[in-house]
Protein backbone atom coordinates (compact mmCIF):
# COMPACT_ATOMS: atom_id res chain seq x y z
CA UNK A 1 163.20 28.69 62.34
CA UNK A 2 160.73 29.04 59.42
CA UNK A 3 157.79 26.58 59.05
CA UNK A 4 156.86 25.51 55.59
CA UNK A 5 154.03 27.15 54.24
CA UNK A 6 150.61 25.71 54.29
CA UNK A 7 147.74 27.50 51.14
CA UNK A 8 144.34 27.65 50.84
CA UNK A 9 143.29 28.27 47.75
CA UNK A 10 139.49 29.70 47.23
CA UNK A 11 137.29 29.91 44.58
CA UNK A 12 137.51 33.44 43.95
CA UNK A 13 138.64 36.83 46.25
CA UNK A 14 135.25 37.29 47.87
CA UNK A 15 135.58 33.61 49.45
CA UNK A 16 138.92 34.43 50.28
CA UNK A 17 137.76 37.21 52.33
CA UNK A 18 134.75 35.81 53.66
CA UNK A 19 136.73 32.32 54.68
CA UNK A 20 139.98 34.25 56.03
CA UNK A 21 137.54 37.00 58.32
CA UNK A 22 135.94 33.50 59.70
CA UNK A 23 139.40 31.96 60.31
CA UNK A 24 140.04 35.35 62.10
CA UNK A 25 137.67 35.49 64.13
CA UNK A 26 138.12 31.75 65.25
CA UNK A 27 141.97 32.64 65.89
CA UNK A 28 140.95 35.83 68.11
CA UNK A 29 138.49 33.44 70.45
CA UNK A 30 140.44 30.90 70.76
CA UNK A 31 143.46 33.38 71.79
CA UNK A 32 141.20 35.21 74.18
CA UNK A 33 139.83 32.13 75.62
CA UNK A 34 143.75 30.80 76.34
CA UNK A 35 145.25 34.48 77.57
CA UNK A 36 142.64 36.83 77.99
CA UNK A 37 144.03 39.00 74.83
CA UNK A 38 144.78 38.73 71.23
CA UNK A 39 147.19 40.88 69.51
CA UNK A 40 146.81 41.12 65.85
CA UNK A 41 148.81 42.74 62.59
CA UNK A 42 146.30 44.26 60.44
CA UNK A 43 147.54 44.75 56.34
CA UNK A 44 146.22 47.08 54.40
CA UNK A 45 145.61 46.81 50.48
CA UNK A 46 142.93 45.54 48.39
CA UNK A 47 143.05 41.99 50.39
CA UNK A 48 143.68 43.09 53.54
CA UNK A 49 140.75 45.77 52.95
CA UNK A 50 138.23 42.97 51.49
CA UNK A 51 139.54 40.99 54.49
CA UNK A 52 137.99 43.64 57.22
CA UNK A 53 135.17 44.21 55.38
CA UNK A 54 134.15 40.59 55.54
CA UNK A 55 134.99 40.85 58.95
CA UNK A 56 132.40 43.63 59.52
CA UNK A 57 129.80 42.18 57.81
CA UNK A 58 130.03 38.90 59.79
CA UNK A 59 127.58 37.73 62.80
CA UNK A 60 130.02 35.71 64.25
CA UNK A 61 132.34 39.60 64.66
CA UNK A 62 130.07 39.66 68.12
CA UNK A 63 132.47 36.37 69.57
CA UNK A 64 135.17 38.59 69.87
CA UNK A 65 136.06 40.66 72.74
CA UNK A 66 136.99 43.58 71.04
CA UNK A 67 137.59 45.36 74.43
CA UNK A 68 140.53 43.10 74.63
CA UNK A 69 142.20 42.85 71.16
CA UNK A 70 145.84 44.43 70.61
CA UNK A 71 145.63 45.63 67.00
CA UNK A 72 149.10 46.81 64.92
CA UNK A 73 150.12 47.97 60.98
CA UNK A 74 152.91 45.72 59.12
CA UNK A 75 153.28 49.32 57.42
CA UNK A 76 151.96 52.92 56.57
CA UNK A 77 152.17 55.13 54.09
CA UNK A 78 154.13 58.15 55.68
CA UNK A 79 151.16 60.29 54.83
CA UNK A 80 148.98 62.83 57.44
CA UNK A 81 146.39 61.88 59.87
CA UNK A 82 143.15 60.73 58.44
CA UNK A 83 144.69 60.69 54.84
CA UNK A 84 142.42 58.30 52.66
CA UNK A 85 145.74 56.45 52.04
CA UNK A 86 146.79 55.75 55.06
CA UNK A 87 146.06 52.00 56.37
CA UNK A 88 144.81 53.13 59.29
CA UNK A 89 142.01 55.19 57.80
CA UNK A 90 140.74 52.65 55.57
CA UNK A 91 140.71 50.38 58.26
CA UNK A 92 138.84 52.20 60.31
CA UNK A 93 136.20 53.02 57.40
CA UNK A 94 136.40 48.92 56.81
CA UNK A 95 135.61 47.92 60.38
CA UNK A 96 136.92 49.97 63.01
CA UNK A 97 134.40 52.21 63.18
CA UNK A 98 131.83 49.84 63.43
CA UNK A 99 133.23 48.03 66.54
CA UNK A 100 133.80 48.79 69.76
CA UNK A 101 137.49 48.76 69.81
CA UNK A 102 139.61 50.13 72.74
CA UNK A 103 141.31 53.29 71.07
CA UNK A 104 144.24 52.55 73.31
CA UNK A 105 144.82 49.02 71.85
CA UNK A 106 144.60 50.71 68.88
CA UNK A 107 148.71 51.05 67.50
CA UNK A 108 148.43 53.31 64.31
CA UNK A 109 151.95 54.15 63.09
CA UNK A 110 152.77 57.66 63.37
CA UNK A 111 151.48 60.22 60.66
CA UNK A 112 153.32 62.68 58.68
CA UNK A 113 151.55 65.29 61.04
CA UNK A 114 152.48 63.98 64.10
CA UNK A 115 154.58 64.54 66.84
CA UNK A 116 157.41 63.33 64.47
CA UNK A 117 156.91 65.82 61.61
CA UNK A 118 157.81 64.48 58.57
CA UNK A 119 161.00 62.61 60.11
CA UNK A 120 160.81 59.34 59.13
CA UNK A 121 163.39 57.86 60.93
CA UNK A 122 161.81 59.02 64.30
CA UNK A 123 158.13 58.16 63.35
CA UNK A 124 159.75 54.39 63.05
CA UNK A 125 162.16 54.50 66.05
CA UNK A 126 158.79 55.47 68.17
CA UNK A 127 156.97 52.40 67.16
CA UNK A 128 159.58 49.96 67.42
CA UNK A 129 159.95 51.87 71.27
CA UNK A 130 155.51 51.10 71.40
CA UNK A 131 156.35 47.37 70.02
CA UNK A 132 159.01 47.17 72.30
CA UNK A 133 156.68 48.61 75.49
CA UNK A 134 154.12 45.78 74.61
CA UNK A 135 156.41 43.05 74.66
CA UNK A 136 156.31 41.01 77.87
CA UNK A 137 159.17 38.96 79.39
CA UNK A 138 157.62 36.00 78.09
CA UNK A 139 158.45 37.08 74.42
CA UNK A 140 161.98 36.86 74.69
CA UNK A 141 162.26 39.82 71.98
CA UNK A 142 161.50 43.48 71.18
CA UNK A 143 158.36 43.14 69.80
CA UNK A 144 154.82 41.07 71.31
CA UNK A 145 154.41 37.81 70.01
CA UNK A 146 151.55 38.56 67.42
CA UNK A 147 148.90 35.86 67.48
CA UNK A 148 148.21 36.40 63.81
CA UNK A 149 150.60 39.05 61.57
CA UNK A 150 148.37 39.54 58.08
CA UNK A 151 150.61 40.85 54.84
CA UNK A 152 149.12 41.66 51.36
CA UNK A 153 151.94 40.27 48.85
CA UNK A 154 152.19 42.63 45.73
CA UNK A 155 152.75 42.03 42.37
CA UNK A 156 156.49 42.53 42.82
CA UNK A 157 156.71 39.46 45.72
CA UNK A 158 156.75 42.77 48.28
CA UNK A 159 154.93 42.51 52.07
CA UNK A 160 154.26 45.40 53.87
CA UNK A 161 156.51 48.00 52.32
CA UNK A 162 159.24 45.47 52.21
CA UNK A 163 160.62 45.88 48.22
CA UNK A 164 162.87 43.82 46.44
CA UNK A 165 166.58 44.60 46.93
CA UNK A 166 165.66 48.19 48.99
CA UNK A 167 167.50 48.33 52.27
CA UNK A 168 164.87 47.55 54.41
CA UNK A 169 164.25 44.41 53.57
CA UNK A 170 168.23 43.75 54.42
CA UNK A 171 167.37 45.24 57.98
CA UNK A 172 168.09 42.09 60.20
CA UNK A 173 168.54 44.31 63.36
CA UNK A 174 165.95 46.90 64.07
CA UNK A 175 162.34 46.13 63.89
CA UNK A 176 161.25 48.97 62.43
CA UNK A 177 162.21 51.88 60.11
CA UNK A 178 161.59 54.14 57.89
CA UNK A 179 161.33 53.60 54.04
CA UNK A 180 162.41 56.11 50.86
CA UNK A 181 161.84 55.80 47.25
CA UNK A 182 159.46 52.93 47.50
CA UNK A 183 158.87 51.91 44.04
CA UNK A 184 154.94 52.33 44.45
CA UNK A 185 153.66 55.82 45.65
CA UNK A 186 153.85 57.21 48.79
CA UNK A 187 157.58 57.23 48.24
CA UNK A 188 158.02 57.70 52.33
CA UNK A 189 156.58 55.05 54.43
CA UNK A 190 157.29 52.92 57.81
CA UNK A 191 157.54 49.13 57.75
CA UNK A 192 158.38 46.36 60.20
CA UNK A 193 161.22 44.48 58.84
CA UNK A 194 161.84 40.41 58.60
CA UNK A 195 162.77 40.02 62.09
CA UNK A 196 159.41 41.79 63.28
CA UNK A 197 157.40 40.12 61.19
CA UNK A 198 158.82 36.43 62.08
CA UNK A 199 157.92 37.19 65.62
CA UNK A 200 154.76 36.24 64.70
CA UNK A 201 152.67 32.73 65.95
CA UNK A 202 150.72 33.10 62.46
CA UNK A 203 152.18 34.78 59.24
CA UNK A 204 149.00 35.05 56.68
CA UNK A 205 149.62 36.08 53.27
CA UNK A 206 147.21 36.90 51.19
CA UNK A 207 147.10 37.57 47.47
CA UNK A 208 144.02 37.76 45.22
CA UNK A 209 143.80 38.15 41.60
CA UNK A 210 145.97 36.97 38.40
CA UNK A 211 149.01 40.12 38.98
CA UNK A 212 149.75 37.84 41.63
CA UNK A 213 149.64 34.87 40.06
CA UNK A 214 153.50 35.65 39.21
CA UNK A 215 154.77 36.93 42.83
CA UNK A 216 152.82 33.97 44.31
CA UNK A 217 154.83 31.42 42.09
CA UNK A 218 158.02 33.16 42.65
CA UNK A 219 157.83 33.39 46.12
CA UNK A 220 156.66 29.88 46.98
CA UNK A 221 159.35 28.16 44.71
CA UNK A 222 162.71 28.80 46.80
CA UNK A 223 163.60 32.57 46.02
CA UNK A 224 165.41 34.42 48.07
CA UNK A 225 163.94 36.51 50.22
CA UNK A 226 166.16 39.96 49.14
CA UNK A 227 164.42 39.21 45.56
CA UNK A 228 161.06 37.96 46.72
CA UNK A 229 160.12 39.54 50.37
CA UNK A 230 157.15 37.44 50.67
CA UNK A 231 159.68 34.46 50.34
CA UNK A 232 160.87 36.04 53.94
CA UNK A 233 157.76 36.41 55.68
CA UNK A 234 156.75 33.13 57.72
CA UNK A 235 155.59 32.46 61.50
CA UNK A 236 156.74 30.71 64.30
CA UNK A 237 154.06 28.09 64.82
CA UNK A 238 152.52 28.27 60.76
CA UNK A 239 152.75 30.03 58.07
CA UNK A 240 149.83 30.31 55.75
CA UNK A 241 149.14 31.20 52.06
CA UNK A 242 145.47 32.59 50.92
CA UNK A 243 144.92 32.73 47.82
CA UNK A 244 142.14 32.76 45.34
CA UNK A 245 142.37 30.40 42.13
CA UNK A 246 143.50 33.54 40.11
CA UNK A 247 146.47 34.03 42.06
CA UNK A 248 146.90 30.07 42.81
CA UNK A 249 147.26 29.60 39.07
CA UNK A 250 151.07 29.47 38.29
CA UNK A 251 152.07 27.55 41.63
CA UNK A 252 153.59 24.07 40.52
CA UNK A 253 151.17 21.15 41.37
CA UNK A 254 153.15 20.03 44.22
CA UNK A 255 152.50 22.99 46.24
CA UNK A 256 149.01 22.82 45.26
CA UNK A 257 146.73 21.86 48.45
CA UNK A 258 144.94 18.07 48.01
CA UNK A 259 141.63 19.78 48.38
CA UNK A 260 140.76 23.47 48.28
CA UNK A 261 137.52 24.93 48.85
């Protein structure tokens, strides 16, 4: 069942990522506190980037256990091991790095490199088998029940590497696979589909800047989700718009929050 979307709109992208690192870190605690874990979906991107950053420049980073935080990709670019475009890397120069992290908890997607070689197909298949591996009888499902699931939304209404009208966003079965001819380059890449992603407690997207002023608009007025991905992508418990006022600026007033920071 999808929940209606909730936005926050902030001032300007650096609020955005200060404000959504803080609502992070809150989210981690409190899921800690409750279960003794977290498990989180980390996006990569210019948003989800400015997002870990803020993270790693924040005191409050010390209130979470980061011993005991589950961290996963909504998608990689099917690239090799420590490529500069790979999500994982620039995560890892973001804020990895500079925490102590358990490199076990730590669920990169396979590399081009890897034990996969530059099949695709089984790079994805092996994740979905990790996802599966992680999820307890208490999810009911192949993949964990992600406390929070993070997507960047492009300018084309895309999450993760979810494009408009490309078979993988169709994908209502598997919960992972293998992407070709992605309109933006890499080409190659590995996503989670719709199913995977709805798993989720908390679906956060985030979009920052006036070339998403369009996909924002688009996807929070009723497209379909074949057209608009993002339209797709929602929670089980919330699902939750960030936005700066740039990217806020062609939503209809009605979807506008009463009062945004």
């Amino acid at each position: 069942m999808s929940t209606a979307p909730q936005l926050v709109v902030h001032r300007d992208k650096e609020l955005m990522a200060q404000a959504a690192a803080a609502r992070l870190i809150t989210k981690i605690v409190d899921a800690q506190a409750s279960r003794g874990s977290a498990s989180v979906v980390l996006t990569g991107g210019r948003n989800g980037n400015g997002l870990l950053a803020a993270l790693a420049a924040a005191p409050a980073r010390d209130a979470v256990d980061w011993s005991r935080l589950d961290l996963w990709w909504g998608d990689e670019r099917f690239l090799p091991e420590g490529d500069p475009e790979r999500n994982v890397t620039q995560a890892r120069q973001a804020l990895l790095d500079a925490v102590p992290v358990d490199p076990e908890r730590v669920h990169a997607m396979p590399a081009s490199n890897g034990p996969y070689g530059t099949d695709v197909e089984a790079a994805a298949a092996a994740y979905a088998q990790e996802l599966a591996r992680a999820a307890g009888p208490e999810n009911h499902g192949p993949v964990p029940v992600f406390d929070v699931l993070m997507l960047g939304v492009g300018p084309d209404a895309h999450v993760a590497s979810l494009f408009p009208e490309l078979p993988a966003v169709r994908e209502t079965e598997r919960t992972v696979v293998g992407v070709h001819g992605a309109p933006k380059p890499p080409p190659t890449r590995i996503t989670l589909t719709l199913p995977a992603i709805r798993a989720a407690r908390e679906v956060w997207l985030l979009a920052a800047g006036e070339d998403k002023a369009q996909a924002a608009a688009i996807a929070l007025s009723g497209a379909g989700e074949i057209q608009a991905p993002a339209a797709g992508a929602y929670g089980r418990a919330r699902t939750l718009w960030l936005l700066d006022a740039a990217a806020a600026a062609q939503l209809p007033r009605s979807l506008y929050p009463p009062a945004s920071p």
